[in-house]
C-alpha atoms as a PDB file:
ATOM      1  CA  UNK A   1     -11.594 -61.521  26.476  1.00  0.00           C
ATOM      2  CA  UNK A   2     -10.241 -57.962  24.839  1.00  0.00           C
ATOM      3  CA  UNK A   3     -11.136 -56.875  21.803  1.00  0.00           C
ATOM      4  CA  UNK A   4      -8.421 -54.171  20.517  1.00  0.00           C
ATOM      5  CA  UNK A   5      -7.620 -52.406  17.217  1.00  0.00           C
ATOM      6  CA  UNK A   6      -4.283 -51.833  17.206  1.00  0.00           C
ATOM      7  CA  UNK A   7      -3.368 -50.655  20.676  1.00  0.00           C
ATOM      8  CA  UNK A   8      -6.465 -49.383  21.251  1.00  0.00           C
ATOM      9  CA  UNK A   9      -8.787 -51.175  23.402  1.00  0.00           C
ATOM     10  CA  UNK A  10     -12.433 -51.571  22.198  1.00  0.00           C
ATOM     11  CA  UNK A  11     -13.774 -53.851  24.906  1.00  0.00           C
ATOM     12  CA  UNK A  12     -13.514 -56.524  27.175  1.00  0.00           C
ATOM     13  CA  UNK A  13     -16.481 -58.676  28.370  1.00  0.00           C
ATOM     14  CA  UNK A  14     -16.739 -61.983  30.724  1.00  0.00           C
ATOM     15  CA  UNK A  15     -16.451 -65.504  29.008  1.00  0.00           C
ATOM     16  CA  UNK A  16     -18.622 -67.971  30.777  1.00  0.00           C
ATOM     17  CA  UNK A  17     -17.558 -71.045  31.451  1.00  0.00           C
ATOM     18  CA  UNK A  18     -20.481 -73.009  29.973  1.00  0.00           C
ATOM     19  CA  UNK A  19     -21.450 -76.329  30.448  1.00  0.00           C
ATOM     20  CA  UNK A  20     -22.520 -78.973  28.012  1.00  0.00           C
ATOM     21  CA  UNK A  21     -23.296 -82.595  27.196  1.00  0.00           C
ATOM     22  CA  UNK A  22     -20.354 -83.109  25.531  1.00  0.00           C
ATOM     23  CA  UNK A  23     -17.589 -80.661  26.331  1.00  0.00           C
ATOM     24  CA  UNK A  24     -17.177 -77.598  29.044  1.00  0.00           C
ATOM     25  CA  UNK A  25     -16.291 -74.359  26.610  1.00  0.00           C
ATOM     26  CA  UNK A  26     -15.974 -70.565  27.550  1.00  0.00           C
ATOM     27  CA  UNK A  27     -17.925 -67.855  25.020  1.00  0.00           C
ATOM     28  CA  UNK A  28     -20.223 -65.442  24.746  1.00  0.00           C
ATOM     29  CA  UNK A  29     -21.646 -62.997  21.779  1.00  0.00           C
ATOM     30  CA  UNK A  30     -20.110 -60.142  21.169  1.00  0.00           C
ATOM     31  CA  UNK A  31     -20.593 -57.008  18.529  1.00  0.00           C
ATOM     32  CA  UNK A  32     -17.397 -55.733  16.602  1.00  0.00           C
ATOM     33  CA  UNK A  33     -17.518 -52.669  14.873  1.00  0.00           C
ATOM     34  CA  UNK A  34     -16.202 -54.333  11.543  1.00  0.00           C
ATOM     35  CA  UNK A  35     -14.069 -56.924   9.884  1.00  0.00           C
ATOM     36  CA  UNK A  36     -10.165 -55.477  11.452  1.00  0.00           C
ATOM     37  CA  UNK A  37      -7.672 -56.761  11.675  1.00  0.00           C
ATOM     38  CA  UNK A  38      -8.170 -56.933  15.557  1.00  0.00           C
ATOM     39  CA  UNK A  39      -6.109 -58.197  18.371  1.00  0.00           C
ATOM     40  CA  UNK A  40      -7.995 -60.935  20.826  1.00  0.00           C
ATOM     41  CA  UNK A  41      -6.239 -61.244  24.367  1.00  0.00           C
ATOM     42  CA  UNK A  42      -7.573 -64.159  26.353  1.00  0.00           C
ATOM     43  CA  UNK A  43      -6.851 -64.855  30.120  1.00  0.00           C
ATOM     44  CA  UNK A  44      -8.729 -67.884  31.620  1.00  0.00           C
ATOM     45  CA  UNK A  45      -8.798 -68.245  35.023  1.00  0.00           C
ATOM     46  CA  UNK A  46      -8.588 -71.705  36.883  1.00  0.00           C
ATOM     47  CA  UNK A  47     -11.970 -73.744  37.549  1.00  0.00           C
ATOM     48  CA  UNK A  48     -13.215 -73.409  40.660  1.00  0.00           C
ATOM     49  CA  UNK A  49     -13.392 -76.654  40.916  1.00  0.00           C
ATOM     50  CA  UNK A  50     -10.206 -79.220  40.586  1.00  0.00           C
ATOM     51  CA  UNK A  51     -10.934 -82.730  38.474  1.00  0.00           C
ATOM     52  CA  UNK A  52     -10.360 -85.887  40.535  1.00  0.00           C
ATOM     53  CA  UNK A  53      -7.928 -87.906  39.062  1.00  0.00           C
ATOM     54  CA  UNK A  54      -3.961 -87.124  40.585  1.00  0.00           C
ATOM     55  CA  UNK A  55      -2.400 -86.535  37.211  1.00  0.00           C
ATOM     56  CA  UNK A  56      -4.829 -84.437  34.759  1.00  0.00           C
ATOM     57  CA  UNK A  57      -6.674 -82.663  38.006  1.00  0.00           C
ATOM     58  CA  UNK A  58      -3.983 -80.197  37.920  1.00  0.00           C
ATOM     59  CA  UNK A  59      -3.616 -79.205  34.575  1.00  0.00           C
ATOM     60  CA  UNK A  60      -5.932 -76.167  34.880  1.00  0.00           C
ATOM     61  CA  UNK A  61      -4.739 -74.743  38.397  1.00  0.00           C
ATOM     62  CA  UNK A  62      -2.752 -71.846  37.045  1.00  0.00           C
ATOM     63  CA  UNK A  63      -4.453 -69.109  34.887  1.00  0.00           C
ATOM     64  CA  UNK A  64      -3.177 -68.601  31.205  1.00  0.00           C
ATOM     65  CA  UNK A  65      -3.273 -65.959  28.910  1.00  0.00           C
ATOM     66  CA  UNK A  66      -3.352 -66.281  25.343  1.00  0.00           C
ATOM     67  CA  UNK A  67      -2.691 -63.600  22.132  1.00  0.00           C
ATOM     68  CA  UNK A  68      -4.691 -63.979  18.991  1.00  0.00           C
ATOM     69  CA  UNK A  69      -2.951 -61.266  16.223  1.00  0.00           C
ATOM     70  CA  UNK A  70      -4.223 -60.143  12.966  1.00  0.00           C
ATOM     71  CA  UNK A  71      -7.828 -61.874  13.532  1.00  0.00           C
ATOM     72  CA  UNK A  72     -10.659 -60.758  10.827  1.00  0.00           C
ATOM     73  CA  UNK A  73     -14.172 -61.470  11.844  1.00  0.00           C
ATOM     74  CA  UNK A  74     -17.426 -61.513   9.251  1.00  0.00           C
ATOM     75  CA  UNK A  75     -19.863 -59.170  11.771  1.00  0.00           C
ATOM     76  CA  UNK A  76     -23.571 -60.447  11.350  1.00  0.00           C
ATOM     77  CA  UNK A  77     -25.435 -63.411  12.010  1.00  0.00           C
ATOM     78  CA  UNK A  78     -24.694 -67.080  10.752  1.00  0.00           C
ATOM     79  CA  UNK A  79     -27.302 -67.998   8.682  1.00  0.00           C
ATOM     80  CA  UNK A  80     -29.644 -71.058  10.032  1.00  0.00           C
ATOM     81  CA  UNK A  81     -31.100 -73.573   7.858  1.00  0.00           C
ATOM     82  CA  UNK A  82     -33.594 -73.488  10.569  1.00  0.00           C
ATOM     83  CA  UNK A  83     -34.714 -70.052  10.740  1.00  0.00           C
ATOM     84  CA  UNK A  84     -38.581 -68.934  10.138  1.00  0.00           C
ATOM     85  CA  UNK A  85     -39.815 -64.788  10.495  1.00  0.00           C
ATOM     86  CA  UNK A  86     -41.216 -64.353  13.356  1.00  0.00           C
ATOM     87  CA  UNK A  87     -44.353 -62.481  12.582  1.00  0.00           C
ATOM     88  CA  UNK A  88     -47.294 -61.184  14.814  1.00  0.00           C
ATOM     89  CA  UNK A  89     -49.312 -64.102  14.328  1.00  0.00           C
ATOM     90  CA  UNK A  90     -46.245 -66.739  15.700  1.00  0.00           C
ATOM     91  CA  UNK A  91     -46.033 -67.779  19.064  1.00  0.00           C
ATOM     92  CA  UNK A  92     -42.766 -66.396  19.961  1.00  0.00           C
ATOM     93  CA  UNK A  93     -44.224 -62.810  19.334  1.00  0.00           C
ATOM     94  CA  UNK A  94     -43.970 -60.637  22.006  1.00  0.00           C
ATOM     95  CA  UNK A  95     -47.477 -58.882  23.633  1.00  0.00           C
END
C-alpha cells in the first residue's frame, strides 16, 4: 500500500495477508501525518497458495492494483469500550 499527497509519495509499507477464523484479510497500522485528502494505491499480489476447487481456485492468480482518490482519514486511536490505564501497579507494566 502507498500513501501519497498529491503526487507526492509519503510511504509505502507491506500488507500482510492475515489469517482469521472467519475471513483471510490484508492490513496493517499505519501513521498519517493528518486528515488529507490522500491518494491510497493498492497492488495485491497472488496467494501463494491456489484454492482447490477448478472454478473459484483461479480467481486470485493474477495480481491487481487498485486506486483509492480523495480518501480522508481521522489519525488517532479508535476508542475501546474495553480499555483500562495501564498503571505501574497492572500486570501488563513493563519492568
Amino acid at each position: 500500500m502507498t500513501l501519497l499527497e498529491g503526487d507526492r509519495g509519503l510511504f509505502t509499507t507491506a500488507m500482510p495477508f492475515l489469517w482469521h477464523p472467519y475471513l483471510y484479510h490484508c492490513g496493517t497500522n499505519a501513521r498519517v501525518p493528518g486528515e488529507g485528502p490522500y491518494t491510497v494505491r493498492v497492488r495485491i499480489e497472488p496467494a501463494a497458495f491456489m484454492r482447490q476447487e477448478p472454478v473459484n481456485g483461479k480467481r486470485y492468480e493474477r495480481p491487481v492494483e487498485a486506486v483509492f482518490e480523495d480518501r480522508r482519514f481521522t489519525p488517532g486511536r479508535k476508542p475501546s469500550r474495553d480499555a483500562q490505564p495501564r498503571g505501574a501497579d497492572s500486570p501488563y507494566a513493563s519492568g
